[in-house]
Protein backbone atom coordinates (compact mmCIF):
# COMPACT_ATOMS: atom_id res chain seq x y z
CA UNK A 1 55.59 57.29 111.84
CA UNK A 2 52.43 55.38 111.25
CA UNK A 3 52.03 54.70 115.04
CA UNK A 4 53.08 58.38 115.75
CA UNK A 5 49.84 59.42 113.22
CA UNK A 6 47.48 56.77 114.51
CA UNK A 7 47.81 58.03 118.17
CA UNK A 8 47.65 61.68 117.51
CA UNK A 9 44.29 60.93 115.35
CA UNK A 10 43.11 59.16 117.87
CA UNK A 11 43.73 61.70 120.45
CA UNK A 12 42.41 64.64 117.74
CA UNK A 13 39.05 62.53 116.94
CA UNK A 14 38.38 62.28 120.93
CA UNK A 15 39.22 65.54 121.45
CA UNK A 16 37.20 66.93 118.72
CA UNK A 17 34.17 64.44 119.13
CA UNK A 18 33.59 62.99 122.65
CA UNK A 19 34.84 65.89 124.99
CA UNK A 20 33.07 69.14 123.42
CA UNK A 21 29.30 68.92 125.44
CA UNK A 22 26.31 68.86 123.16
CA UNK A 23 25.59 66.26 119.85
CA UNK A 24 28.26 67.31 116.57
CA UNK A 25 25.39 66.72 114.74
CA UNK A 26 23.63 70.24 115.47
CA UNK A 27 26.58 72.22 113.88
CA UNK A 28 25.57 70.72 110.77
CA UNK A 29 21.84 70.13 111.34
CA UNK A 30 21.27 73.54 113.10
CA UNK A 31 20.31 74.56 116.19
CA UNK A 32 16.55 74.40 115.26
CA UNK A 33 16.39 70.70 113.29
CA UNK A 34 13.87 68.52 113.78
CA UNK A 35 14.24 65.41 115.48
CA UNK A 36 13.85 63.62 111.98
CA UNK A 37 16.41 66.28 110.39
CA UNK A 38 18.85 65.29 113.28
CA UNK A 39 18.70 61.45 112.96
CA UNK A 40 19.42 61.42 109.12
CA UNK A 41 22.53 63.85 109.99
CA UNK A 42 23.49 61.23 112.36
CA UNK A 43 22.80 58.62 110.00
CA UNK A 44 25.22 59.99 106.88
CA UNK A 45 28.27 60.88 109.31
CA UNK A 46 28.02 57.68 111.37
CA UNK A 47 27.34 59.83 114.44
CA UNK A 48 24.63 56.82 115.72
CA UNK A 49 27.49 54.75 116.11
CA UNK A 50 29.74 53.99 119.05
CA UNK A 51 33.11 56.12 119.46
CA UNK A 52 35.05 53.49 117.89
CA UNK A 53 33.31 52.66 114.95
CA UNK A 54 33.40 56.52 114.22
CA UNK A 55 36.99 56.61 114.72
CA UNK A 56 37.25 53.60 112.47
CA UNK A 57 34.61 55.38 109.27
CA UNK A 58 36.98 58.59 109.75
CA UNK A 59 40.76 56.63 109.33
CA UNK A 60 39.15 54.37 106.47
CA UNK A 61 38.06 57.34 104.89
CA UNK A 62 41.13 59.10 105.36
CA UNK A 63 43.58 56.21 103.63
CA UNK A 64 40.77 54.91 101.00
CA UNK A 65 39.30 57.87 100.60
CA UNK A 66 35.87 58.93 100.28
CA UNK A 67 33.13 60.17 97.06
CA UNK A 68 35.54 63.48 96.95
CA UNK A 69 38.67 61.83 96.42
CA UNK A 70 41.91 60.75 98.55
CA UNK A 71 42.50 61.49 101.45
CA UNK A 72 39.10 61.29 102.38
CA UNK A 73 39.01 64.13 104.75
CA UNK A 74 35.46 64.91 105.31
CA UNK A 75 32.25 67.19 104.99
CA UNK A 76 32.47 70.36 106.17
CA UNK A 77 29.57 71.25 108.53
CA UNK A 78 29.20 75.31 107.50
CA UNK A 79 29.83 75.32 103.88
CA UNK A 80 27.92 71.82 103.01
CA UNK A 81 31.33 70.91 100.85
CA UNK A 82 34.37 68.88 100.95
CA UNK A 83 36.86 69.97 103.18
CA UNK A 84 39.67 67.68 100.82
CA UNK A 85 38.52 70.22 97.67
CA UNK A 86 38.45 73.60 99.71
CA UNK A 87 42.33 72.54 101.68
CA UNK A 88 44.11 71.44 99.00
CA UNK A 89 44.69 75.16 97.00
CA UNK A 90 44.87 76.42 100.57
CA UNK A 91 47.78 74.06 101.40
CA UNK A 92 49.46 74.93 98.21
CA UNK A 93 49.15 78.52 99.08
CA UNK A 94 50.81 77.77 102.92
CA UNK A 95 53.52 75.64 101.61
CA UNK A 96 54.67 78.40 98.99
CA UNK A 97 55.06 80.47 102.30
CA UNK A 98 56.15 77.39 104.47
CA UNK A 99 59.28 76.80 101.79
CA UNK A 100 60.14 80.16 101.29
CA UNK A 101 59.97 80.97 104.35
CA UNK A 102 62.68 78.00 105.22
CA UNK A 103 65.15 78.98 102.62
CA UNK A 104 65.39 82.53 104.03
CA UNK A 105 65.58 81.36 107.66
CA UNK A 106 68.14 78.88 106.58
CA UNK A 107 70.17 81.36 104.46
CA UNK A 108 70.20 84.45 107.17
CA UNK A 109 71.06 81.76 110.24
CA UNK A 110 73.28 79.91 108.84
CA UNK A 111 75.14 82.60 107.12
CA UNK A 112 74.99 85.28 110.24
CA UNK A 113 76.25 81.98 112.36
CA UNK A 114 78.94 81.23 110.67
CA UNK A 115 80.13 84.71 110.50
CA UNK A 116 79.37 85.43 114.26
CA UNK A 117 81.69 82.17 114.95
CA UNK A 118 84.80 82.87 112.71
CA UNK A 119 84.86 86.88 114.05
CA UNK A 120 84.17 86.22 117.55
CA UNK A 121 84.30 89.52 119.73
CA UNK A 122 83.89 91.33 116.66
CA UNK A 123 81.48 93.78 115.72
CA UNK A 124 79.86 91.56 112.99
CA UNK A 125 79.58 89.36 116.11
CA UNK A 126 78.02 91.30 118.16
CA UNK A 127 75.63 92.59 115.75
CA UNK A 128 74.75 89.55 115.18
CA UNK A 129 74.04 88.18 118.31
CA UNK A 130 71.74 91.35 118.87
CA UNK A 131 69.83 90.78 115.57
CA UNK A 132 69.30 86.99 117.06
CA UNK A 133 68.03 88.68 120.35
CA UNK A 134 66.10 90.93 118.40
CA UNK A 135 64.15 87.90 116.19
CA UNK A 136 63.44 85.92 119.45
CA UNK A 137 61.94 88.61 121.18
CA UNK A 138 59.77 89.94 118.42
CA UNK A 139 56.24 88.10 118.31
CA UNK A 140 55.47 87.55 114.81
CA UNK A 141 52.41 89.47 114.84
CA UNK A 142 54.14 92.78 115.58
CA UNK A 143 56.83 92.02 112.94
CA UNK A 144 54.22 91.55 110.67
CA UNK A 145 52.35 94.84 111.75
CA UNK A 146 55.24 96.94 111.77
CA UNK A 147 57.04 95.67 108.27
CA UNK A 148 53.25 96.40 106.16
CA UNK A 149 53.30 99.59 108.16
CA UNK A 150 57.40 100.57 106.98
CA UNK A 151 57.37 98.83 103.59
CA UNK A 152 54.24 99.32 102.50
CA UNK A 153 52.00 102.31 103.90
CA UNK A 154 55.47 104.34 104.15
CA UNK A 155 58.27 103.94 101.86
CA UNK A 156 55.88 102.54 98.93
CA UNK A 157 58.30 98.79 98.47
CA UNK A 158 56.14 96.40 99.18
CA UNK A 159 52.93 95.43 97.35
CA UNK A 160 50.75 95.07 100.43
CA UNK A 161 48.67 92.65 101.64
CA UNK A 162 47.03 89.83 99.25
CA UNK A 163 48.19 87.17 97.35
CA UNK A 164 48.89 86.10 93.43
CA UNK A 165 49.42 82.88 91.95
CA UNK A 166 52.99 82.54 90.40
CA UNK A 167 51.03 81.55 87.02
CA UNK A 168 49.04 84.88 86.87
CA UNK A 169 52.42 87.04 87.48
CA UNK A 170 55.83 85.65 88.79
CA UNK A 171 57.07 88.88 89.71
CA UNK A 172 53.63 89.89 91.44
CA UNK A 173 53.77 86.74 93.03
CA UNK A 174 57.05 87.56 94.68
CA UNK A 175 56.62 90.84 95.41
CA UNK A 176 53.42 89.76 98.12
CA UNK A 177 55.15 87.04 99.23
CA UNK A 178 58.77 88.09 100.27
CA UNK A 179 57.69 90.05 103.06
CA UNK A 180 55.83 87.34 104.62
CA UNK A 181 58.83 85.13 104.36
CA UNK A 182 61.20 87.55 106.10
CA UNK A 183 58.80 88.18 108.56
CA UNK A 184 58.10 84.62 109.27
CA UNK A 185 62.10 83.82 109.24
CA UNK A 186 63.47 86.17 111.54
CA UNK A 187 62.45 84.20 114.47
CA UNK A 188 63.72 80.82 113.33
CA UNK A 189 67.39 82.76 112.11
CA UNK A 190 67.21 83.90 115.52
CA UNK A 191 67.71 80.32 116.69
CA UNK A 192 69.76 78.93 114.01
CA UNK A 193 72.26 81.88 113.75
CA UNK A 194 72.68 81.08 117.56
CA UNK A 195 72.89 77.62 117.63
CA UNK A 196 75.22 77.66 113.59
CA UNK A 197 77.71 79.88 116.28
CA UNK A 198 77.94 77.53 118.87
CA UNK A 199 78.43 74.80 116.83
CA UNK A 200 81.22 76.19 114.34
CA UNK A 201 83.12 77.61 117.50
CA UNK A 202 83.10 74.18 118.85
CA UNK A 203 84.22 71.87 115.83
CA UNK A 204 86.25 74.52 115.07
CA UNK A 205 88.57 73.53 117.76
CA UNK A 206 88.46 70.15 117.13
CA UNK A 207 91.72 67.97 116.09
CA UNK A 208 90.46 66.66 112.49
CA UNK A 209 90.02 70.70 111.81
CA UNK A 210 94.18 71.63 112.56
CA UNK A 211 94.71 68.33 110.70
CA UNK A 212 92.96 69.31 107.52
CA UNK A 213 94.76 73.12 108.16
CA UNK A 214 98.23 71.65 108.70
CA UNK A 215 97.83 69.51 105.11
CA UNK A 216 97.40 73.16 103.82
CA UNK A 217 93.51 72.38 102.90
CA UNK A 218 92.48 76.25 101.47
CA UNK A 219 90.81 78.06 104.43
CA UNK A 220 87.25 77.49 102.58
CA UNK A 221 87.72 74.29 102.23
CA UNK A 222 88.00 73.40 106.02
CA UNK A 223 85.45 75.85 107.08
CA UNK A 224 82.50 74.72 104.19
CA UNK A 225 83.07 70.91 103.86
CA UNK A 226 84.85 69.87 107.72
CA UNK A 227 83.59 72.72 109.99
CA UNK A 228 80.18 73.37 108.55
CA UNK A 229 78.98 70.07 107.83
CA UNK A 230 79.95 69.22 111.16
CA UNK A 231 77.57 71.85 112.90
CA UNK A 232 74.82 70.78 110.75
CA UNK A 233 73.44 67.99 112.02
CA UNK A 234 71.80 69.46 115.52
CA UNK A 235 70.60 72.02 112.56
CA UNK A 236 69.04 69.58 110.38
CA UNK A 237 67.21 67.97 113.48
CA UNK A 238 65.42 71.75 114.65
CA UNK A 239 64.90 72.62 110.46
CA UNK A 240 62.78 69.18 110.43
CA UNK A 241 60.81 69.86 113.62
CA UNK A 242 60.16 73.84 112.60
CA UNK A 243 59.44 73.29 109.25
CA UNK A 244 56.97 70.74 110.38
CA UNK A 245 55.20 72.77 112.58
CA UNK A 246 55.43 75.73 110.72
CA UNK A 247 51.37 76.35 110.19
CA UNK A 248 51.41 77.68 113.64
CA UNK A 249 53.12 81.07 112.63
CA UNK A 250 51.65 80.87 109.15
CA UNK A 251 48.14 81.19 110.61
CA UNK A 252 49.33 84.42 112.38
CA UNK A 253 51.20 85.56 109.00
CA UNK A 254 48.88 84.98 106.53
CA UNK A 255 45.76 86.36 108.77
CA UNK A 256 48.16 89.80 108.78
CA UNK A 257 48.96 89.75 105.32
CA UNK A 258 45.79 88.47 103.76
CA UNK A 259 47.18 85.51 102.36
CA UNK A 260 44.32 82.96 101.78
CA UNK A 261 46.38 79.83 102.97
CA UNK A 262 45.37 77.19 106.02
CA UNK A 263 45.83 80.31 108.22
CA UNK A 264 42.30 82.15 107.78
CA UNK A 265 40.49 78.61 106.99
CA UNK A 266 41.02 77.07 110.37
CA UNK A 267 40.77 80.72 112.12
CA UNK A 268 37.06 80.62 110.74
CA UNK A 269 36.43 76.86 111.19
CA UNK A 270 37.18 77.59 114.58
CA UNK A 271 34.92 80.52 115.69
CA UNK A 272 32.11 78.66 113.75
CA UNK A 273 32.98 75.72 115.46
CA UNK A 274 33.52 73.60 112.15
CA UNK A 275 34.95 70.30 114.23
CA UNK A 276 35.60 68.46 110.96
CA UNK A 277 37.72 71.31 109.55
CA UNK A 278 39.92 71.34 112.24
CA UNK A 279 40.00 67.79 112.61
CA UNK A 280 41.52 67.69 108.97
CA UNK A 281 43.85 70.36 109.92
CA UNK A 282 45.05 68.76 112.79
CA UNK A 283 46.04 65.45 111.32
CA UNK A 284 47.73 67.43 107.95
CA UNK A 285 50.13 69.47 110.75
CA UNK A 286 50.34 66.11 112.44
CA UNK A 287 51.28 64.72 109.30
CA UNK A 288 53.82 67.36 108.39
CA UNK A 289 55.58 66.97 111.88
CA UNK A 290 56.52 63.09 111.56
CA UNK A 291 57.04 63.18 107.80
CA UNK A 292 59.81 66.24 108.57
CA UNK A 293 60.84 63.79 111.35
CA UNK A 294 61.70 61.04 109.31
CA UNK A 295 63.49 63.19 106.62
CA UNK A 296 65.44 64.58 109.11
CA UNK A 297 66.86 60.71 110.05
CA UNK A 298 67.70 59.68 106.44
CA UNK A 299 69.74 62.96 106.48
CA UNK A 300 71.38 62.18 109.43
CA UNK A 301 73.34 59.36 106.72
CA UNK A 302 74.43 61.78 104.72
CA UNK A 303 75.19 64.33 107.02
CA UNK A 304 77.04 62.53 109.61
CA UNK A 305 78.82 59.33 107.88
CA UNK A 306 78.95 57.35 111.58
CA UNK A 307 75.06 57.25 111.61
CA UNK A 308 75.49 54.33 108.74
CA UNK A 309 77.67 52.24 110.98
CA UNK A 310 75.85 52.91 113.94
């Protein structure tokens, strides 16, 4: 994991500081600086230095920390601030939509999945294969269009667009935010309700599963705690990977619904061209990719008991 991070910092930092033409330091200085103006820029971000001692000042910052706190995560160029104090309530924000986004993804897929496999050729089946082929084909910008547009300029049920701290009002809070979860989930339940089906059809068939039947194990029983948990595991591997790399469709959500997360912050750090904004960006997604990752293997224990022995 700490490898994984180093490399894709590395990669970011180059990316972000070598590549682009022209000197970083005139996104911060200005486009008109003096030469004087310029150098002491230079001088306070360690831009006079070589590529590597730069790369070095920005990962000691980011594990020590810097004069705004851990992780150290930088200066922004546009707004003259710390990028650590102006993320953190905007990753708060994301991760409210981020986890409730999950559990609905996780509830519809695996649910419609399981469902889909036990009444195969059915028309609960059917239905929902065509709601899976339905969330995978729908970009999550026109979901998002087309539910404010139903819900909320039509049939008066949703709130709109905007966002309230849970604090301030719980059920306020909820009301702006369940639309953006559903929105946000119907493309990942796509995937899970179709991979939960192909799963449960196959372990249903499996010899352990008439075993457990033929001891006269209640029909539950062998479909929650010997079928399901089964079909999991592939599950548990794509939840770690999506939930990782989740701010990808919550910068398209919360730019539609107003919701003042990561999503609008790196949107305007990138037209201005705010390379240590995105930097910091970059590395938390990075960061919330392998951490995902290596949840995902300590569940594999619990999940699948061979993984102990293996």
């Amino acid at each position: 994991m700490v490898l994984v991070l180093l490399v894709i910092s590395m990669l970011t930092f180059l990316i972000f500081y070598v590549m682009p033409p022209g000197d970083p330091a005139l996104n911060f200085a200005g486009r008109h600086a003096t030469p004087d103006i310029l150098a002491e820029v230079k001088r306070q971000f360690s831009l006079d230095k070589p590529v590597y001692v730069q790369y070095y000042v920005f990962i000691k910052r980011l594990v020590v920390g810097d004069q705004f706190g851990w992780p150290g995560l930088g200066f922004s160029f546009q707004s003259r601030s710390s990028i650590r104090t102006q993320m953190l309530p905007r990753i708060w924000i994301t991760l409210q939509l981020a986890i409730g986004a999950a559990i609905t993804w996780l509830l519809l897929g695996i649910s419609i999945g399981v469902v889909s496999a036990l009444k195969r050729r059915s028309f609960a089946d059917r239905a929902a294969m065509g709601f899976a082929l339905f969330g995978v084909s729908a970009p999550v910008f026109w979901l998002a269009t087309i539910s404010l547009y139903v819900f909320w300029l039509k049939l008066h049920i949703s709130p709109g667009t905007g966002f309230t701290s849970f604090g301030t009002s719980p059920v306020s809070w909820f009301g702006h935010l369940i639309l953006p979860w559903i929105v946000l989930a119907l493309l990942f339940a796509a995937f899970y309700a179709r991979l939960v089906r192909g799963n449960m059809i196959e372990v249903m068939s499996e010899d352990y599963i008439r075993t457990a039947r033929a001891k006269g194990l209640p029909e539950r029983t062998v479909i929650l705690k010997h079928g399901l948990r089964s079909s999991l595991t592939p599950v548990v591997t794509l939840f770690g990977l999506d939930f990782g790399g989740l701010v990808g469709g919550a910068i398209v959500t919360e730019s539609v619904f107003n919701i003042p997360g990561l999503g609008p912050y790196v949107i305007d750090a990138v037209f201005r061209q705010d390379i240590p904004v995105v930097l910091a960006v970059t590395v938390f997604a990075a960061f919330g990719i392998t951490f995902m990752t290596l949840v995902v293997d300590v569940l594999y224990a619990y999940l699948d008991p061979r993984v102990r022995y293996a």
